[in-house]
Protein backbone atom coordinates (compact mmCIF):
# COMPACT_ATOMS: atom_id res chain seq x y z
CA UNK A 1 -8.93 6.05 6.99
CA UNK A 2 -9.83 2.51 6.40
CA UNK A 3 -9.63 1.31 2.77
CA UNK A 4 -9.82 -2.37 0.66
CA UNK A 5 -6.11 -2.87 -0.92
CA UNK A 6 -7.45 -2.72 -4.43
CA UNK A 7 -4.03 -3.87 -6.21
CA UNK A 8 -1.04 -4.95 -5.32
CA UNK A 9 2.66 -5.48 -6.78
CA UNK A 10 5.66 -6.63 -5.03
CA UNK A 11 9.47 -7.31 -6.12
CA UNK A 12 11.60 -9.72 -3.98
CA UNK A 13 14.95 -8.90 -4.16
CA UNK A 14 16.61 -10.96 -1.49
CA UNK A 15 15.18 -13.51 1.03
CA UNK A 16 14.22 -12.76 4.15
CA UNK A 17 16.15 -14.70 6.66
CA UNK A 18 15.34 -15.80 10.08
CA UNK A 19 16.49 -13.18 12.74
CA UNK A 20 17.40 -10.69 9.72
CA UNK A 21 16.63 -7.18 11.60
CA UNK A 22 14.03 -5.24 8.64
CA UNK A 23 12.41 -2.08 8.32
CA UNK A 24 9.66 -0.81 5.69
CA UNK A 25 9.71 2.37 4.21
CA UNK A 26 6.85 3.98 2.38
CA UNK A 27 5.12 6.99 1.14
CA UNK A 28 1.91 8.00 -0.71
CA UNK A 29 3.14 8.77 -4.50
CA UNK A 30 -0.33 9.24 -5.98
CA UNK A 31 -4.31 9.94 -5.27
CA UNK A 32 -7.02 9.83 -7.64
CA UNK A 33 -10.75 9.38 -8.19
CA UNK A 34 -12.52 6.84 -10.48
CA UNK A 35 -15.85 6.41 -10.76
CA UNK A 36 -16.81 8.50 -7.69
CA UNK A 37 -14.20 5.87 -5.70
CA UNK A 38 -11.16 7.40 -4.22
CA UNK A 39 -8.10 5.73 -4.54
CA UNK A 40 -4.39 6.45 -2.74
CA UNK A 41 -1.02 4.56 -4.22
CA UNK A 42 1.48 3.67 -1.51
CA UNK A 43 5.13 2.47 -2.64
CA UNK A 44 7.50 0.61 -0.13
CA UNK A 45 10.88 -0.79 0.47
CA UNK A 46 11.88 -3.19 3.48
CA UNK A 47 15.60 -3.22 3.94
CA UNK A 48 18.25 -4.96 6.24
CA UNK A 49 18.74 -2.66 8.96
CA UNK A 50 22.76 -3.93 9.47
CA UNK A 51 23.18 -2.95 6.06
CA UNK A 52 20.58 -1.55 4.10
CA UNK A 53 20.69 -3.54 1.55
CA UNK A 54 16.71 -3.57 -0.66
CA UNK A 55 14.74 -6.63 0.41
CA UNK A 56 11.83 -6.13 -1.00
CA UNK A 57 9.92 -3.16 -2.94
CA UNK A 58 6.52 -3.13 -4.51
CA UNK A 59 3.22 -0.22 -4.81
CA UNK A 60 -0.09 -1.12 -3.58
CA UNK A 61 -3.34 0.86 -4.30
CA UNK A 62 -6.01 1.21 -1.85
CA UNK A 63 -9.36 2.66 -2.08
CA UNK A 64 -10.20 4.57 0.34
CA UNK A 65 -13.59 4.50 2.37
CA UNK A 66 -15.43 7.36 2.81
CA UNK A 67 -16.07 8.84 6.64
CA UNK A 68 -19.83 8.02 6.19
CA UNK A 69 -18.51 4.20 5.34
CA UNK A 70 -21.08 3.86 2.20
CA UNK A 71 -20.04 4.87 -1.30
CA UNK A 72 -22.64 7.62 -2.83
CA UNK A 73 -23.99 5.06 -5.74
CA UNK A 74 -24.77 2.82 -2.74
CA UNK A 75 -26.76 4.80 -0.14
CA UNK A 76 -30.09 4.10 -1.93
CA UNK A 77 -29.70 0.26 -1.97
């Protein structure tokens, strides 16, 4: 579903280099609800592919539209 990255936190490890083969892992570690807003936590990890060797890591939290798109505190504006 489409969301708004509500916070974000990254750790850089080692550089990127030019031509350096990545990939990013991630997975959903946490959901929750605040204020009648719904919220998912994602943590990642890009790695070298040759070697893999961390990169980067971080967490980002996202909240998460609902399917009607309007949040219910909003639908009488």
């Amino acid at each position: 579903p489409p969301g708004l990255h509500a916070k974000m936190q990254f750790e850089f490890v080692e550089p990127i280099r030019v031509g350096m083969r990545v990939r990013s892992y991630g997975k959903i570690v946490d959901k929750y609800e605040k204020r009648g807003r719904h919220y998912m936590v994602t943590e990642f990890e890009t790695r070298e592919e040759a070697t893999g060797k961390v990169l980067t890591r971080g967490q980002f939290t996202q909240m998460i539209f609902p399917e009607s798109g309007v949040h219910r505190e909003t639908t009488n504006r």
